[in-house]
Every structure is written in C-alpha cells, then in structure tokens.
N, C-alpha and C. Protein backbone atom coordinates (compact mmCIF):
# COMPACT_ATOMS: atom_id res chain seq x y z
N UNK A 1 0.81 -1.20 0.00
CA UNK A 1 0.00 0.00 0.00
C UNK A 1 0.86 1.26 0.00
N UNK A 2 2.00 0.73 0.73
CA UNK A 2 3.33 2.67 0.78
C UNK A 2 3.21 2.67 -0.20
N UNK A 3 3.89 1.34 -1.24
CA UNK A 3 4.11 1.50 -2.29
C UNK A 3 3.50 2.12 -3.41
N UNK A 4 2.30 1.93 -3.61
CA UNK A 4 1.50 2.30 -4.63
C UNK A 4 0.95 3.92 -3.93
N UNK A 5 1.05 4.59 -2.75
CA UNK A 5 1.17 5.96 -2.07
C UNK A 5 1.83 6.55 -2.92
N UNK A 6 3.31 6.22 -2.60
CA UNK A 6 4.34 6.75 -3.38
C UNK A 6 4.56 6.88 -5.04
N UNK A 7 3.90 6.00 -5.53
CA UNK A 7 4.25 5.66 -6.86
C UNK A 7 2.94 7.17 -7.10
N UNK A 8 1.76 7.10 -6.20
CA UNK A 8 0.82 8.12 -6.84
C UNK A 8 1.31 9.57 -7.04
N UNK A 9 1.94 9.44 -5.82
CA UNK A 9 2.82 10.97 -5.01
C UNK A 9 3.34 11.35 -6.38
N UNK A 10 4.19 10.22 -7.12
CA UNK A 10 5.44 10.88 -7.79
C UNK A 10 4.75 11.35 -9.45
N UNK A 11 3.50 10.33 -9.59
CA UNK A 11 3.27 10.64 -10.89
C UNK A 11 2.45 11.85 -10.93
N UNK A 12 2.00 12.39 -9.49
CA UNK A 12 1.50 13.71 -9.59
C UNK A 12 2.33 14.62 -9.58
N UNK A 13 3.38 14.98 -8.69
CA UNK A 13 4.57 15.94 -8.39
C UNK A 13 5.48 15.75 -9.97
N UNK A 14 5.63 15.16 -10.55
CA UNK A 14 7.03 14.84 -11.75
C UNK A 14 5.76 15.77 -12.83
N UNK A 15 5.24 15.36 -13.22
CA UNK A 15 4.45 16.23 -14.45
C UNK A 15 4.09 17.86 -13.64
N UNK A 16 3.91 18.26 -12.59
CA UNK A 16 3.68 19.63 -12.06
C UNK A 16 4.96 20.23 -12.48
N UNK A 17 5.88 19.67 -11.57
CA UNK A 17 7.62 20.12 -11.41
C UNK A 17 8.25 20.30 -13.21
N UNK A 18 7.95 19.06 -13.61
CA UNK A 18 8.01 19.47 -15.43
C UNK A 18 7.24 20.69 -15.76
N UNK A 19 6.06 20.81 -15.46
CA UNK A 19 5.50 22.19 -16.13
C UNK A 19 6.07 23.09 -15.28
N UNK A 20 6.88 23.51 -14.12
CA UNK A 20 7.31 24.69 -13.49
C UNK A 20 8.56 24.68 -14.09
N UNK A 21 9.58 24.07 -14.71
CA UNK A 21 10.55 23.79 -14.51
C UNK A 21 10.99 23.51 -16.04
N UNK A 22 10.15 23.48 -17.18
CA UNK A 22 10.23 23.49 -18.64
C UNK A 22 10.63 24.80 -18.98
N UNK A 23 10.11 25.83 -18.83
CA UNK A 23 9.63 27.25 -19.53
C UNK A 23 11.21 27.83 -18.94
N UNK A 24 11.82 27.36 -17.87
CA UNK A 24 13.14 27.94 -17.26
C UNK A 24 14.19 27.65 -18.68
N UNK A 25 14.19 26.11 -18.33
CA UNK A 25 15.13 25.80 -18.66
C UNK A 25 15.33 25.55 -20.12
N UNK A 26 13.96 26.46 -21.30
CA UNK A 26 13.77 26.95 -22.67
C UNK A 26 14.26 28.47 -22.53
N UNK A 27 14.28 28.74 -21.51
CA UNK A 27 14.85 30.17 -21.42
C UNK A 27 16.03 30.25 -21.40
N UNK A 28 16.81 29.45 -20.16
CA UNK A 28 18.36 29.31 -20.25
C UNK A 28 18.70 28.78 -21.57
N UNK A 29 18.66 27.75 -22.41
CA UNK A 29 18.98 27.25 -23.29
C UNK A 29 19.05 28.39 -24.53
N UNK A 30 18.04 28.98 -24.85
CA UNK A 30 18.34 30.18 -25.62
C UNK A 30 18.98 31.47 -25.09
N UNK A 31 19.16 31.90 -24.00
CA UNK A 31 20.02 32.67 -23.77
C UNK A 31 21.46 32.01 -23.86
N UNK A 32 21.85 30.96 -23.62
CA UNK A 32 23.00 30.68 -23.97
C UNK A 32 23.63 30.93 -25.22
N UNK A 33 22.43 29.97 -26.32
CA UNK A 33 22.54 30.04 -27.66
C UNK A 33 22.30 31.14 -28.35
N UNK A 34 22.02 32.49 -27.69
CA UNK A 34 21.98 33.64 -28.13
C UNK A 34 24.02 34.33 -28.10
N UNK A 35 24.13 33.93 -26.88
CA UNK A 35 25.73 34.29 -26.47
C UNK A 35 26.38 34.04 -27.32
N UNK A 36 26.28 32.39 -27.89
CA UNK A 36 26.84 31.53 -28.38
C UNK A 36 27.37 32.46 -29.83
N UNK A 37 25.86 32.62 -30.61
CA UNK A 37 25.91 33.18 -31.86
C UNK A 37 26.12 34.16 -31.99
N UNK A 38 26.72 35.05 -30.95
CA UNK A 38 26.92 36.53 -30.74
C UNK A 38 28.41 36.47 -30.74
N UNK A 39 28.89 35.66 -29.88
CA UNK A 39 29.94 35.68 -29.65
C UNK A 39 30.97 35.03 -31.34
N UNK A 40 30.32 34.12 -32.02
CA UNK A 40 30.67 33.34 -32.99
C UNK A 40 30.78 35.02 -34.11
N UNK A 41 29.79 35.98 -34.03
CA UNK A 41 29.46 36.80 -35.11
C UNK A 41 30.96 37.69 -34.69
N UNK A 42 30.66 37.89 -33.69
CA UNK A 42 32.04 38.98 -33.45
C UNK A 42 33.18 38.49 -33.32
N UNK A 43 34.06 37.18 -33.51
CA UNK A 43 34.97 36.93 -33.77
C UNK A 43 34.97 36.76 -35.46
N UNK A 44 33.96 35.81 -36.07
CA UNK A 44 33.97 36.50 -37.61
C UNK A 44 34.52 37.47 -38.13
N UNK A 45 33.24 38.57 -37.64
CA UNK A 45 33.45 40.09 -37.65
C UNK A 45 34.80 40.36 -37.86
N UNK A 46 35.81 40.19 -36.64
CA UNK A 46 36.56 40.80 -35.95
C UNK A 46 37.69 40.26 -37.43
N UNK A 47 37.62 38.80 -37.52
CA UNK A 47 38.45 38.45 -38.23
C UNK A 47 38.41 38.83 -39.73
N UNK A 48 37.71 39.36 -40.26
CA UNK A 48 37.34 40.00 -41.95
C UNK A 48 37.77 41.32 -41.75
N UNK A 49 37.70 41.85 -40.87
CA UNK A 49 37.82 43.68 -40.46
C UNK A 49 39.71 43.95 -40.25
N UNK A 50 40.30 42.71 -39.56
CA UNK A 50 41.22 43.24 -39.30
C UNK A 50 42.44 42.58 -40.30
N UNK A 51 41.41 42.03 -41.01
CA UNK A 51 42.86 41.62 -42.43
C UNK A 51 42.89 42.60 -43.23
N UNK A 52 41.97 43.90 -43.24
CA UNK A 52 42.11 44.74 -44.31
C UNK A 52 40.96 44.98 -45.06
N UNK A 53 41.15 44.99 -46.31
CA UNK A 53 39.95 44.89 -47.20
C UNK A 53 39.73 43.96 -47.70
N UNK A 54 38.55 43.71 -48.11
CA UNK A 54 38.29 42.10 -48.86
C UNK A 54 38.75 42.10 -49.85
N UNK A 55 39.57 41.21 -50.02
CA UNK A 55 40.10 40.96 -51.62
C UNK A 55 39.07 39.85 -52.71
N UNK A 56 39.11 40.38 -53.87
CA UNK A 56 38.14 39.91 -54.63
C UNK A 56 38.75 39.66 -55.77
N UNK A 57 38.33 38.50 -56.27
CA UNK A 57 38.93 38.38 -57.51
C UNK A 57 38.43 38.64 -58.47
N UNK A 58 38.81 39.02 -59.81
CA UNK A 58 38.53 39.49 -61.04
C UNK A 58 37.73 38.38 -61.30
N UNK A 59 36.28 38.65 -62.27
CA UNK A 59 35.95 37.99 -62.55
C UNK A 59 36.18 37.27 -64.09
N UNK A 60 35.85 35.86 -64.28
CA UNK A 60 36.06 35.04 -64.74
C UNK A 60 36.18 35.05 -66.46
N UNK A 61 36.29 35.11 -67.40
CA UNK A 61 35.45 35.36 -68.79
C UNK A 61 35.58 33.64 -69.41
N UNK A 62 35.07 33.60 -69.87
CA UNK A 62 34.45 32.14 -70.33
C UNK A 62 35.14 32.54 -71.64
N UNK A 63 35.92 30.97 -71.96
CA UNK A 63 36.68 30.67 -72.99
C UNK A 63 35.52 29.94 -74.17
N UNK A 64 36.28 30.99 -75.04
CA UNK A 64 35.28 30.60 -76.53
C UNK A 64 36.14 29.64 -77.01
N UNK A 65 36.28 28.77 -77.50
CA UNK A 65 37.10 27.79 -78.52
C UNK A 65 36.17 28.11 -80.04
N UNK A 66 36.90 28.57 -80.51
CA UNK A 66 36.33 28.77 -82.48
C UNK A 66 36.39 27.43 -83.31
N UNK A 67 36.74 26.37 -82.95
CA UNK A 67 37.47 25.69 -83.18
C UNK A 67 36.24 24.34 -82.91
N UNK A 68 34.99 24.97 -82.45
CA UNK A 68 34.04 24.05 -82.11
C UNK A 68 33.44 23.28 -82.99
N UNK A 69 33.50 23.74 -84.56
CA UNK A 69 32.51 22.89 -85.39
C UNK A 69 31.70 23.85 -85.86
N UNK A 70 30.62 23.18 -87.08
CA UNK A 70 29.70 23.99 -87.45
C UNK A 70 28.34 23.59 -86.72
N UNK A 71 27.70 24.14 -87.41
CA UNK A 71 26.10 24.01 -87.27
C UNK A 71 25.27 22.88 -87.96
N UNK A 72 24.71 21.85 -87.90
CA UNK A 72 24.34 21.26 -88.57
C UNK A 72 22.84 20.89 -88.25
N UNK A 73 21.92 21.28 -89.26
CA UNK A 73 20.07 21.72 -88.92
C UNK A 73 19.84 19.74 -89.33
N UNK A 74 19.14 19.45 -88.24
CA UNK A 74 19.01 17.90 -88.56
C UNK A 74 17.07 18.26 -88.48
N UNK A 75 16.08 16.52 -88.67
CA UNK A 75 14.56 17.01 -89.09
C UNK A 75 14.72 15.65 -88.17
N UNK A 76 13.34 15.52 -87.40
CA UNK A 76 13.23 14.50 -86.80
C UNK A 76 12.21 13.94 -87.68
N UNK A 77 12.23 12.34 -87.44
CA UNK A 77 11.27 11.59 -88.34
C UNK A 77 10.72 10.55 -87.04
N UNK A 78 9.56 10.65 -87.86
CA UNK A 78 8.17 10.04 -87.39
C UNK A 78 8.27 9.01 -87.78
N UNK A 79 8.12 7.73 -86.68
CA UNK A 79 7.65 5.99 -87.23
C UNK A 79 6.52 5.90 -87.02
C-alpha cells in the first residue's frame, strides 16, 4: 500500500515540477545560444575587419574555342 502511495505521489509531483521547470530551462537554453551566436558573429566580424579589405577576384570570362565545329540543322522523323 506505501508502495503504490508513493508511486501516486510521484506521478503527480514529476508532471507539475516538469510544467514549473520546462519554460526555465527553454529560457536558459536560448540565452546561452543567443551568447553563443553573438559571440561566434564577433569573432567573424573581428576576423574580416582586421585583415584589411576584402580581396576579390577578377571575374572570370568564359573561354570561346572557335574551333568548335559547325552548325548542322538535322529534321526528326516520325515511325
């Protein structure tokens, strides 16, 4: 009879204590992960800013080869 007391006790108190005790610890978890990504942005930051200017490269031009062949108009046929 303790037994099954206790077992009632806990399955009432564990789901209360979860609902007091959820909404915290969704709070801590994103304030951390707010730090986290703050802290990640400003070492980024820090590291693009203090090499100078961004260097960029010229862009690319696409190689023509003349050398490709002609044109040849083909007709599709019907079976």
């Amino acid at each position: 009879m303790r037994f099954l007391l206790l077992l009632f006790l806990i399955l009432l108190i564990v789901p209360y204590l979860v609902r007091l005790l959820f909404p915290w610890l969704l709070r801590y978890m994103g304030k951390q992960m707010g730090k986290r990504m703050q802290r990640s942005f400003e070492e980024n930051n820090r590291t693009k800013t203090s090499s100078g200017a961004i260097k960029r490269s010229p862009p690319k031009r696409k190689k023509i080869d003349k050398n490709v062949g002609e044109y040849v108009e083909y007709e599709e046929i019907k079976e």
